[in-house]
C-alpha atoms as a PDB file:
ATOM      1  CA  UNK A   1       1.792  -6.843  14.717  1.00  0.00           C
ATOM      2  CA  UNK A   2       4.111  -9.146  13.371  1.00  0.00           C
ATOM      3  CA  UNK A   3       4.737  -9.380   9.472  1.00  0.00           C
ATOM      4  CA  UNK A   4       4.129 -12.434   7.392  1.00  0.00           C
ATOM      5  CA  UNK A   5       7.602 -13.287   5.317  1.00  0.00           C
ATOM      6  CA  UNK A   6       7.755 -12.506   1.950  1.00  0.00           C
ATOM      7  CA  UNK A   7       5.419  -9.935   2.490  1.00  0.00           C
ATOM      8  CA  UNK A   8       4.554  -6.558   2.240  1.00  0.00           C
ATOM      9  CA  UNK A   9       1.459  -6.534   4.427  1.00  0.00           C
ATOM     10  CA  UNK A  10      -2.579  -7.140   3.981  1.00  0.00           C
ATOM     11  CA  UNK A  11      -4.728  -5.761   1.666  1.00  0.00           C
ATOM     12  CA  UNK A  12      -7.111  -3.718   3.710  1.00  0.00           C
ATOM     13  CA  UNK A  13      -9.760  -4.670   1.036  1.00  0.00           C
ATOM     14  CA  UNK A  14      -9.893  -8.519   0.792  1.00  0.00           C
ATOM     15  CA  UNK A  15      -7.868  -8.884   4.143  1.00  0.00           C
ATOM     16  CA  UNK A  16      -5.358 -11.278   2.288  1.00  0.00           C
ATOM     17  CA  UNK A  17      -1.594 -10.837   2.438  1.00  0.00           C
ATOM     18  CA  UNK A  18       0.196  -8.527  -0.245  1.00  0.00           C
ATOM     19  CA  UNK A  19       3.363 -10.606  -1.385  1.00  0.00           C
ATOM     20  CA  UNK A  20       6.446  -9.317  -2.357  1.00  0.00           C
ATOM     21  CA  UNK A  21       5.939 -10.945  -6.239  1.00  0.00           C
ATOM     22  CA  UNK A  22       2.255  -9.571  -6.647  1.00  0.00           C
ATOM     23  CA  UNK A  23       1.337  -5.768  -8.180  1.00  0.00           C
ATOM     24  CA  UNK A  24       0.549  -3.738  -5.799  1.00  0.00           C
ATOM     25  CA  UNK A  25      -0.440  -0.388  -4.805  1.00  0.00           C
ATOM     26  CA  UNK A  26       1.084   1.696  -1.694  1.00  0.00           C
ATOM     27  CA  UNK A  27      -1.853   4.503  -0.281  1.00  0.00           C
ATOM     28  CA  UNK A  28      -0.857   7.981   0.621  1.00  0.00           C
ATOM     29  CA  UNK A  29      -1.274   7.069   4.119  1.00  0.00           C
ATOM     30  CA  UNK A  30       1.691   3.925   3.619  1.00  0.00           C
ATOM     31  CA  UNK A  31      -0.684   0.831   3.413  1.00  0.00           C
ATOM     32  CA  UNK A  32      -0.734  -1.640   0.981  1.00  0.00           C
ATOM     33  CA  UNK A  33      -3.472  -2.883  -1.555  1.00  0.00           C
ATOM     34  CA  UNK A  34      -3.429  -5.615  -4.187  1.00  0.00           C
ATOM     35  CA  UNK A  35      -3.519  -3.722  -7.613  1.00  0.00           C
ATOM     36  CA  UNK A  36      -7.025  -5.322  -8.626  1.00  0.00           C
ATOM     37  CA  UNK A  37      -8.677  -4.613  -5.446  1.00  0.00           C
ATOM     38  CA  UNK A  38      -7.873  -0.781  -4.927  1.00  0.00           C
ATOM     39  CA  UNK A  39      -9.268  -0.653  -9.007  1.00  0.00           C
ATOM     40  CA  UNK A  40     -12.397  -1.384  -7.584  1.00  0.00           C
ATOM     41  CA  UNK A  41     -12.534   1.118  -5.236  1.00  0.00           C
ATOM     42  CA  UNK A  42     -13.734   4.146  -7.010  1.00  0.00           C
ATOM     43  CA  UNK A  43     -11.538   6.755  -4.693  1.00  0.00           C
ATOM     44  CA  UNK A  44      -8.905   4.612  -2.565  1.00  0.00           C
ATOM     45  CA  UNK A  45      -8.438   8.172  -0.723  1.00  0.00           C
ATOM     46  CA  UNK A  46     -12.151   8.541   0.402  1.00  0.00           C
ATOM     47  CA  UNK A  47     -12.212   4.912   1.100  1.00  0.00           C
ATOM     48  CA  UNK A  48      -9.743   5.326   3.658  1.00  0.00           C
ATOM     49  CA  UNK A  49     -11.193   8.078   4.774  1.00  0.00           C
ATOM     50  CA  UNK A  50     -14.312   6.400   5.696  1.00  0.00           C
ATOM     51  CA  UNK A  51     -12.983   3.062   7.356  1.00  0.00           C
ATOM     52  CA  UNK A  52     -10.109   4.481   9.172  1.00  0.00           C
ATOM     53  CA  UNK A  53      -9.202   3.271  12.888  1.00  0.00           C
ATOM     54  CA  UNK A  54     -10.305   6.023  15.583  1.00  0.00           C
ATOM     55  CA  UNK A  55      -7.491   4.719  17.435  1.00  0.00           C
ATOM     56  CA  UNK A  56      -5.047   6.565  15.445  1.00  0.00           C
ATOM     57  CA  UNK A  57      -6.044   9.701  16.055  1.00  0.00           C
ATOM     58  CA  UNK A  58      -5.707   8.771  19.692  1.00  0.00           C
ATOM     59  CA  UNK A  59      -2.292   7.633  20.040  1.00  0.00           C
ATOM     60  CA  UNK A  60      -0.773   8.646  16.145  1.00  0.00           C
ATOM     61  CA  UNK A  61      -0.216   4.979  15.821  1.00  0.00           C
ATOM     62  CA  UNK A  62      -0.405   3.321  12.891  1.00  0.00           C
ATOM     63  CA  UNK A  63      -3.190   0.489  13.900  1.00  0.00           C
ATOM     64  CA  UNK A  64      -5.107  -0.490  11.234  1.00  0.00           C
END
C-alpha cells in the first residue's frame, strides 16, 4: 500500500494519517498510533491482539 508523504503511516485507532511532526507511538508489532489515541486504549498490546488481520498469519505479511 502506498505511503502518504510526510508520513509515518495511519493510526489504526482513528484511521487518520500519523505525520512526521505529530507525537506518536510505534507498537511492538511496528505500527504506528497517534500519542492521544493509544492513551485511550487501556493495553495497546491486547488491543492488537484482538483486532489483528488473520491474513497475517497466512502469508507473514504485514497487512493491516
Amino acid at each position: 500500500m502506498p505511503k502518504i508523504e510526510g508520513t509515518k503511516g495511519i493510526c489504526r485507532l482513528c484511521f487518520e494519517p500519523v505525520w512526521d511532526d505529530e507525537n506518536y507511538i510505534v507498537s511492538k508489532n511496528q505500527f504506528y498510533y497517534h500519542e492521544k489515541c493509544a492513551d485511550s486504549v487501556n493495553d495497546l498490546d491486547e488491543w492488537e491482539e484482538k483486532h489483528r488481520n488473520p491474513r497475517r498469519d497466512l502469508d507473514d505479511t504485514k497487512a493491516n
